[in-house]
Protein backbone atom coordinates (compact mmCIF):
# COMPACT_ATOMS: atom_id res chain seq x y z
CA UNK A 1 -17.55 1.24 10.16
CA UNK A 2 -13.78 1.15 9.73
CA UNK A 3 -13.29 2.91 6.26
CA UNK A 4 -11.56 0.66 3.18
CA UNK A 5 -8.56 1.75 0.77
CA UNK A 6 -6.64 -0.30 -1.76
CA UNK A 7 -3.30 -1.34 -2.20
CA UNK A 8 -2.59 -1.58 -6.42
CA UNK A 9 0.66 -3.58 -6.85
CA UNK A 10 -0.11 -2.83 -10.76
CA UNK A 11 0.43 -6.40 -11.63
CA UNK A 12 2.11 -8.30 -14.81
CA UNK A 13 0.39 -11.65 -15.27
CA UNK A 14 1.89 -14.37 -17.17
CA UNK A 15 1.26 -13.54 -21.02
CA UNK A 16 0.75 -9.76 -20.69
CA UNK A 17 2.68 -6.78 -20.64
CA UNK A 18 2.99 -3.61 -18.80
CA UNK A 19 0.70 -1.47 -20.49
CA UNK A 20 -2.34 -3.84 -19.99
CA UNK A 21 -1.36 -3.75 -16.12
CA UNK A 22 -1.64 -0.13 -16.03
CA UNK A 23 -4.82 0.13 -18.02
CA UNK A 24 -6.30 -2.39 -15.48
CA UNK A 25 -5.00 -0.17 -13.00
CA UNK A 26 -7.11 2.83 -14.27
CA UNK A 27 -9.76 0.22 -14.61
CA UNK A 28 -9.63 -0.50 -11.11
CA UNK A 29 -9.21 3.10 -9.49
CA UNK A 30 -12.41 3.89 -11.44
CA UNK A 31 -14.47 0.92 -10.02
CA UNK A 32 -13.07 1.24 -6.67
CA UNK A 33 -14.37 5.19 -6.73
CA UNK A 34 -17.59 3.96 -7.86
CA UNK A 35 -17.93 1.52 -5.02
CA UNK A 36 -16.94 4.04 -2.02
CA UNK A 37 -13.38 3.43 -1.13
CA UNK A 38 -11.59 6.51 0.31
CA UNK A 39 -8.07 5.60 -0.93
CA UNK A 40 -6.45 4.77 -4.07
CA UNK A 41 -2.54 3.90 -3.90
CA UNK A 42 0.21 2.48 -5.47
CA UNK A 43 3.91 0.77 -4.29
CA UNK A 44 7.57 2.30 -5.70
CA UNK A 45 9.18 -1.95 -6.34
CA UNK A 46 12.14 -1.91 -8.62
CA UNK A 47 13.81 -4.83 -10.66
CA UNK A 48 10.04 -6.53 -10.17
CA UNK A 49 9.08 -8.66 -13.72
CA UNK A 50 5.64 -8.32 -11.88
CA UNK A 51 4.91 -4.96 -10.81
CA UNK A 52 4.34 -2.32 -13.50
CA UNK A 53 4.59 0.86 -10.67
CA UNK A 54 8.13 1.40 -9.96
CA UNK A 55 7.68 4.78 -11.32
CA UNK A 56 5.04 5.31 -8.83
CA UNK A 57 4.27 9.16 -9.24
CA UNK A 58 4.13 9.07 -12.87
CA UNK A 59 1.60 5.92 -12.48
CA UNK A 60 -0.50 8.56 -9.59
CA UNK A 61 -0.91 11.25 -11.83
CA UNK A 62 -2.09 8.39 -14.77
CA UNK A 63 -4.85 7.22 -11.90
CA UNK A 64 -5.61 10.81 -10.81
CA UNK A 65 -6.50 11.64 -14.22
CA UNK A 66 -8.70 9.39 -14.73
CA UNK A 67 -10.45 9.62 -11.40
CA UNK A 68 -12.18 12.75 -10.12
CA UNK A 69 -12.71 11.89 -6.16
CA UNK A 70 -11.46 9.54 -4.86
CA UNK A 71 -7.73 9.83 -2.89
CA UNK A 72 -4.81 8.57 -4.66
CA UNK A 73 -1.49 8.16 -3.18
CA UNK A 74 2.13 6.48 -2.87
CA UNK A 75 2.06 3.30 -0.34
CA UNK A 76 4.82 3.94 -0.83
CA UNK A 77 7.78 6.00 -1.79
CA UNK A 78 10.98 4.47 -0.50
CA UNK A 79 12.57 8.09 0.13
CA UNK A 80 15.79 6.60 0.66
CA UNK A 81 15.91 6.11 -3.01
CA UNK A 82 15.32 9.64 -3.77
CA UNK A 83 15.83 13.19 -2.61
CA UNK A 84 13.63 14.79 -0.60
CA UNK A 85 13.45 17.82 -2.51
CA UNK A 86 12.19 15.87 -5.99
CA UNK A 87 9.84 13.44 -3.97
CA UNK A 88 8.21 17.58 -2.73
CA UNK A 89 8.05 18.42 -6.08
CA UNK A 90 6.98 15.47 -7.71
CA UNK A 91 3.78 14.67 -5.18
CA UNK A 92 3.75 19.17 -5.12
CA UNK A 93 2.92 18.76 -8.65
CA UNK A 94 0.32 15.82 -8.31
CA UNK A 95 -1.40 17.70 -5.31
CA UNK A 96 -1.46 21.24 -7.41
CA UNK A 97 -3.34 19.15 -10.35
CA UNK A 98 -5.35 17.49 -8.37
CA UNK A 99 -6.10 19.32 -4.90
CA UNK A 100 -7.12 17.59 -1.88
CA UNK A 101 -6.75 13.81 -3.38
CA UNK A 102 -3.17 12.85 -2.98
CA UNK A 103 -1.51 11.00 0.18
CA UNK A 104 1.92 10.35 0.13
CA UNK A 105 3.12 7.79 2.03
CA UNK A 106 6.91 7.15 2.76
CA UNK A 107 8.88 3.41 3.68
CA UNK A 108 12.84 3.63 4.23
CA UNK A 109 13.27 -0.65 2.76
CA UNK A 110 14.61 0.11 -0.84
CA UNK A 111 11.75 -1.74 -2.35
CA UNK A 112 14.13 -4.22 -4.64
CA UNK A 113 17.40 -6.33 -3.88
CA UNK A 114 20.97 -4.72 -3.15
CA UNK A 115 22.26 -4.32 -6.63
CA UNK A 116 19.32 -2.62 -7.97
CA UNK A 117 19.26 -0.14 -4.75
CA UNK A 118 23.02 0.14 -6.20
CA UNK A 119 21.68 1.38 -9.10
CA UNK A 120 19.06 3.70 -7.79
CA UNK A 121 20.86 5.13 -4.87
CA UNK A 122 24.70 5.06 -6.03
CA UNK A 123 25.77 5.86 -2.25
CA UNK A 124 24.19 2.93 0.40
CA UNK A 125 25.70 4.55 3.20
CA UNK A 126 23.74 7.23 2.43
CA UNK A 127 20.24 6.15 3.28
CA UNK A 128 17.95 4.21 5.58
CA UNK A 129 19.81 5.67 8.51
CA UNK A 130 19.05 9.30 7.37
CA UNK A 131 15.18 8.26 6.64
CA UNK A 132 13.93 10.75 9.92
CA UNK A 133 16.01 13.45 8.57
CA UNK A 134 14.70 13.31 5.31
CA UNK A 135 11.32 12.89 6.77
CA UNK A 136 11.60 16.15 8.04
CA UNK A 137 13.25 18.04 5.64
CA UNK A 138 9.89 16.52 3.18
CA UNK A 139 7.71 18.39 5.43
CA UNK A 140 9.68 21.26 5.60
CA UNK A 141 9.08 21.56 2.00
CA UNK A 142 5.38 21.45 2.27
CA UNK A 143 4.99 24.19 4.68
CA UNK A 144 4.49 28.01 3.02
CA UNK A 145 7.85 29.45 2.39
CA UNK A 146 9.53 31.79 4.63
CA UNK A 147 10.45 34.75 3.61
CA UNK A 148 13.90 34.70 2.28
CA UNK A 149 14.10 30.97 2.13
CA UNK A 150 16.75 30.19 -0.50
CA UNK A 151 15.57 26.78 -1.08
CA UNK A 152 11.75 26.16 -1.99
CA UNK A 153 10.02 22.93 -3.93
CA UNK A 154 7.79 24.61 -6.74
CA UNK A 155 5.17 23.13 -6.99
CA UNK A 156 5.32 22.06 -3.30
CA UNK A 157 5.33 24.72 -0.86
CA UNK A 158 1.78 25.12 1.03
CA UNK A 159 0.37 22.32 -0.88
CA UNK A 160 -2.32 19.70 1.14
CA UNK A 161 -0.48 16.63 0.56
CA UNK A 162 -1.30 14.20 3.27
CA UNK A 163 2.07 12.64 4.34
CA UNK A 164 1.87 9.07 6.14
CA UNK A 165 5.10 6.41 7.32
CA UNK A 166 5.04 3.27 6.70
CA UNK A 167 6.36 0.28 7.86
CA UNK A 168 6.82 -3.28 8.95
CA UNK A 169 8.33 -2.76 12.62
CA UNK A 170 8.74 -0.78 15.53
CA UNK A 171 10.77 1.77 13.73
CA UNK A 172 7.97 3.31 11.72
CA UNK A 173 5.27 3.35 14.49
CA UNK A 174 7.84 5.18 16.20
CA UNK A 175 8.90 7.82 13.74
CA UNK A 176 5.01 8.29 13.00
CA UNK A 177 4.28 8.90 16.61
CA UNK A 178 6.97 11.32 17.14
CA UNK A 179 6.22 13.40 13.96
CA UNK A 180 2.39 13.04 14.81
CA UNK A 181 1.44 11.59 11.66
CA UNK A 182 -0.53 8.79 10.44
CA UNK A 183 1.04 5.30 10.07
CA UNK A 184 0.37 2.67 7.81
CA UNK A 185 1.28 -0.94 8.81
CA UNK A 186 2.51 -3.62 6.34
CA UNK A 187 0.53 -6.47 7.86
CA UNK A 188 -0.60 -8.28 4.25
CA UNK A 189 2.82 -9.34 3.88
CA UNK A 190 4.59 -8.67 7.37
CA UNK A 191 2.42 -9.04 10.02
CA UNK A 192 5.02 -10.35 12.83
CA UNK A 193 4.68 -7.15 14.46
CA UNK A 194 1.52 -5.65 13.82
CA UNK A 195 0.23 -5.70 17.28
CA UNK A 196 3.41 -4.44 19.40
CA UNK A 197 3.89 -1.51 16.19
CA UNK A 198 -0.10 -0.57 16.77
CA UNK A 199 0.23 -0.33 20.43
CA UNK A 200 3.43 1.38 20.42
CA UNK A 201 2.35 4.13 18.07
CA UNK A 202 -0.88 4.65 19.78
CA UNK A 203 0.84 5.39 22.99
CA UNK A 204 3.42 7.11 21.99
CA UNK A 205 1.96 9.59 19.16
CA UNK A 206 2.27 13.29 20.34
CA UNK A 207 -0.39 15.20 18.33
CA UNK A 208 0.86 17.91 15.74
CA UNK A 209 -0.63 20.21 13.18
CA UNK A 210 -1.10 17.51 10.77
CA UNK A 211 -2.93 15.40 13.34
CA UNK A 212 -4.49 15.86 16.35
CA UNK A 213 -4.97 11.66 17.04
CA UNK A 214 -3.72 8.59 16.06
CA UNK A 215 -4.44 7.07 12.91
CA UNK A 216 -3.91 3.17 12.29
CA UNK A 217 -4.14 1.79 8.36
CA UNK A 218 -3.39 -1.84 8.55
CA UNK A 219 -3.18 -3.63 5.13
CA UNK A 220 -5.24 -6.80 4.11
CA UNK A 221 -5.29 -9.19 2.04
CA UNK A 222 -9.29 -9.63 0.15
CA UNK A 223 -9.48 -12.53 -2.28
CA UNK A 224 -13.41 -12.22 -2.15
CA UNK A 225 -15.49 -14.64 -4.86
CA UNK A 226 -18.57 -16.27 -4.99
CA UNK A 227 -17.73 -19.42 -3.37
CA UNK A 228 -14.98 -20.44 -0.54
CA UNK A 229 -13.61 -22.77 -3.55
CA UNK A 230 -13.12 -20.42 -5.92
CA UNK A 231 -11.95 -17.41 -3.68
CA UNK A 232 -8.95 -19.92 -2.60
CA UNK A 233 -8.52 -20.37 -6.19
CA UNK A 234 -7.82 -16.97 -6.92
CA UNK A 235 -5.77 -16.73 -3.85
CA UNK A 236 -3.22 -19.21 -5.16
CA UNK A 237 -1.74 -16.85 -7.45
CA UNK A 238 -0.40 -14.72 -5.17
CA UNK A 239 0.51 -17.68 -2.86
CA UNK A 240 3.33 -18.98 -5.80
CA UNK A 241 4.17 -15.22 -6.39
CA UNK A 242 5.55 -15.55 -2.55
CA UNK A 243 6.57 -18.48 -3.20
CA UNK A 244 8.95 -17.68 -5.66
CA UNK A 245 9.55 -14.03 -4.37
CA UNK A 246 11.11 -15.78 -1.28
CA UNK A 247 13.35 -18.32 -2.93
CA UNK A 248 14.83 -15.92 -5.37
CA UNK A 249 12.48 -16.20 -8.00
CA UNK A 250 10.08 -13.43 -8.89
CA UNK A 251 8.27 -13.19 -11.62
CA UNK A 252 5.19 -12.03 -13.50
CA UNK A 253 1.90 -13.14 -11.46
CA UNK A 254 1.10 -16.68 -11.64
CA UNK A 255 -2.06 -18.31 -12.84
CA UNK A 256 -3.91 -19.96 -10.45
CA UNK A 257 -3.29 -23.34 -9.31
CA UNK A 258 -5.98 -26.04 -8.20
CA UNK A 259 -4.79 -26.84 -4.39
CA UNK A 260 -1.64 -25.42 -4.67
CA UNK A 261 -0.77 -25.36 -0.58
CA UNK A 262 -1.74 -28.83 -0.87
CA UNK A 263 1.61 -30.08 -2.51
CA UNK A 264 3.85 -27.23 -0.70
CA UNK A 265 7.08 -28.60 1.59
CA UNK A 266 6.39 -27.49 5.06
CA UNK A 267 9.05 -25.04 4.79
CA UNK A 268 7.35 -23.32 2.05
CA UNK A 269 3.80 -23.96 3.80
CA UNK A 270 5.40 -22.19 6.99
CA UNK A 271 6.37 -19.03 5.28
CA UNK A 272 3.18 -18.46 3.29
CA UNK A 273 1.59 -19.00 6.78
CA UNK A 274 3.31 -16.54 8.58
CA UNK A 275 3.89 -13.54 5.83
CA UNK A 276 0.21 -13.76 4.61
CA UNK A 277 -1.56 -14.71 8.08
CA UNK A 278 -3.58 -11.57 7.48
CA UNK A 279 -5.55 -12.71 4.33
CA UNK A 280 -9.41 -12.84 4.57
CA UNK A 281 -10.42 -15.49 1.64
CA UNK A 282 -13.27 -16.82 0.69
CA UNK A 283 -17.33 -16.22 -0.10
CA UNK A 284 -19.01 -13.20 0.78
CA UNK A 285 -20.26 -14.84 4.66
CA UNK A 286 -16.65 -15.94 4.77
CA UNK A 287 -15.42 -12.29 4.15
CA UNK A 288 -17.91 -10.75 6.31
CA UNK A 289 -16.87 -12.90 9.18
CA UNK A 290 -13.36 -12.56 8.51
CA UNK A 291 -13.50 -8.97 8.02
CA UNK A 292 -15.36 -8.30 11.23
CA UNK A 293 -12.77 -10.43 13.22
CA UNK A 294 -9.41 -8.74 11.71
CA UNK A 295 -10.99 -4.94 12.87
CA UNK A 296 -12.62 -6.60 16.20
CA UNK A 297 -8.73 -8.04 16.77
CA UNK A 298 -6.76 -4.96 15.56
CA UNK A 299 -8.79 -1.46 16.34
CA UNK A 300 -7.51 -0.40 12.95
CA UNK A 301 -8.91 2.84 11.96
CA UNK A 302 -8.70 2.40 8.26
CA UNK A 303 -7.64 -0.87 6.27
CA UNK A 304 -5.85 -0.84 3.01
CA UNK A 305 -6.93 -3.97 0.97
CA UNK A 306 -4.82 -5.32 -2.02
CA UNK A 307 -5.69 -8.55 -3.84
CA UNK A 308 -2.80 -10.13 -6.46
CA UNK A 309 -5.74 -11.64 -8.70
CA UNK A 310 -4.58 -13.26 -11.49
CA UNK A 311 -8.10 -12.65 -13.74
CA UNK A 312 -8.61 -8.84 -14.00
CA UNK A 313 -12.63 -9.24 -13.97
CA UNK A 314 -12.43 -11.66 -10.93
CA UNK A 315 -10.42 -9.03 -9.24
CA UNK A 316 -12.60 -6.07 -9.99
CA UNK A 317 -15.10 -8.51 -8.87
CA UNK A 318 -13.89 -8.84 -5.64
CA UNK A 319 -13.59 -5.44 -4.73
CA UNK A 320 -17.14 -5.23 -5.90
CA UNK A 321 -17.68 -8.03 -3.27
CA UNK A 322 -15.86 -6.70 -0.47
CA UNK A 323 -18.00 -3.38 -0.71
CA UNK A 324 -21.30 -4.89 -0.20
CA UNK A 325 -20.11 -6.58 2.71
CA UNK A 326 -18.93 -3.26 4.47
CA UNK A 327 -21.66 -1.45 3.42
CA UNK A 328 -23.97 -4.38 5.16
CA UNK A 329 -22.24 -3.88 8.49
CA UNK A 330 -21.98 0.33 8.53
CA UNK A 331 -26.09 -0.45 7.61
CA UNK A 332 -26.10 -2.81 10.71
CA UNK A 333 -23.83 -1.02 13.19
């Protein structure tokens, strides 16, 4: 059965603060190793009222801590933001604390709006268009030094870190299949191109030393609950988050709203159609089925679930949920 992972966006509801979202974030990591899922990460957003994990490798080494199997990882680090040399010896450290456990996934978007990627980056020109380069050169710095190589990331050099690229389009499942790693597709909040970016990078992945095959993570959307009624409850939430994300609005995570879609313009009702077409919502016969479908549709080799659930318990809950259900298919297949 096609292994799970989760997505942690670290969320700020409405009414709380950072530091509860990262203790919930522990909370989570430690329930989520407890119930079998292979992969722990978190996202690098910036100028985000509602995401507590812009500094996303100090927020890894919080969850690694307090974890003692279970992967944990960057999905992702927006290298452009950063040089390649730190990102080595930031996720060198991580990996030389805690060996074997930590993936590092890499995006080229800047993860925020223009003025904040101001901020981080100083220099626009130089970025996105230099992502392969600095792909590369990350790598580099992983391998075992050479001797009389000037320039070396310590901690870093001949460490395991698993490296992935991300992405929304073609241009990822490209660079992935050219670099023969794995590649993770954005499809809980993208998912125009999922299918022409999974076919692409299967046929076009040349096998290296990192990895012999190709290796598809597609991400999901899982607002499991007891009932259908209640799991489109929860959902809600993270409908308005979109919602207001998209007209220039964003803002700590909503509460849930009783029939929110029902009042939507059609505009609005479009968008949240297309972006989060790959959501699976409901009870847990509703998951199963939709579960089943989405890897039946897709071939995906792993999926990373996230679920923007307003209630902490509810979303530990669902997790919990989701887990029974895939360990009820491996039983049956």
């Amino acid at each position: 059965m096609t292994p799970l992972s989760v997505l942690d966006l670290s969320p700020i509801t409405e009414g709380s603060t950072a530091s509860q979202s990262l203790a919930n974030t522990l909370d989570l990591a430690r329930n989520a190793e407890r119930l079998g899922y292979r992969r722990y990460w978190l996202a690098e957003h910036h100028n985000m009222p509602g995401i507590a994990s812009a500094a996303t490798s100090v927020v890894i080494a919080h969850v690694a801590a307090g974890t003692s199997t279970i992967r944990v990882g960057a999905g992702g680090i927006m290298l452009p933001n950063h040089a390649p040399l730190v990102i080595a010896e930031q996720f060198g450290t991580l990996a030389a604390l805690h060996p074997g456990r930590i993936d590092l996934g890499l995006g080229r978007a800047p993860g925020t709006d223009i003025l904040t990627a101001r901020a981080l980056r100083r220099n626009l020109d130089a970025g996105v268009d230099s992502f392969p380069q600095d792909v590369v050169e990350l790598m580099n710095y992983f391998a075992p030094a050479e001797p009389g190589q000037r320039l070396r990331a310590v901690p870093g050099e001949g460490q395991d870190v698993q490296m992935w690229v991300l992405g929304s389009s073609l241009y990822g499942a490209q660079l992935a299949a050219i670099l023969g790693l794995p590649y993770a597709f954005a499809s809980h909040f993208a998912p125009a191109e999922m299918e022409n970016a999974i076919a692409l990078y299967r046929s076009r992945f040349q096998p290296s030393e990192r990895l012999d095959k190709p290796h598809v993570m597609l991400g999901l959307n899982v607002f499991a609950a007891e009932t259908d009624a209640e799991a489109k409850l929860l959902f809600s939430s993270l409908q308005q988050a979109f919602v207001n994300l998209r007209t220039g609005h964003p803002g700590p995570l909503p509460a849930p709203v009783e029939n929110y879609d029902r009042d939507l313009d059609p505009t609005a009702r479009t968008m949240l159609a297309q972006a989060l077409s790959c959501a699976v919502v409901g009870s847990p016969e509703t998951v199963r089925r939709g579960l089943e479908a989405f890897i039946a549709r897709t071939g995906a080799d792993e999926l990373m679930v996230t679920a923007q659930i307003f209630d902490h318990k509810a979303r530990v809950r669902s997790f919990e949920i989701l887990a029974d259900v895939h360990r009820e298919l491996s039983q049956a297949a």
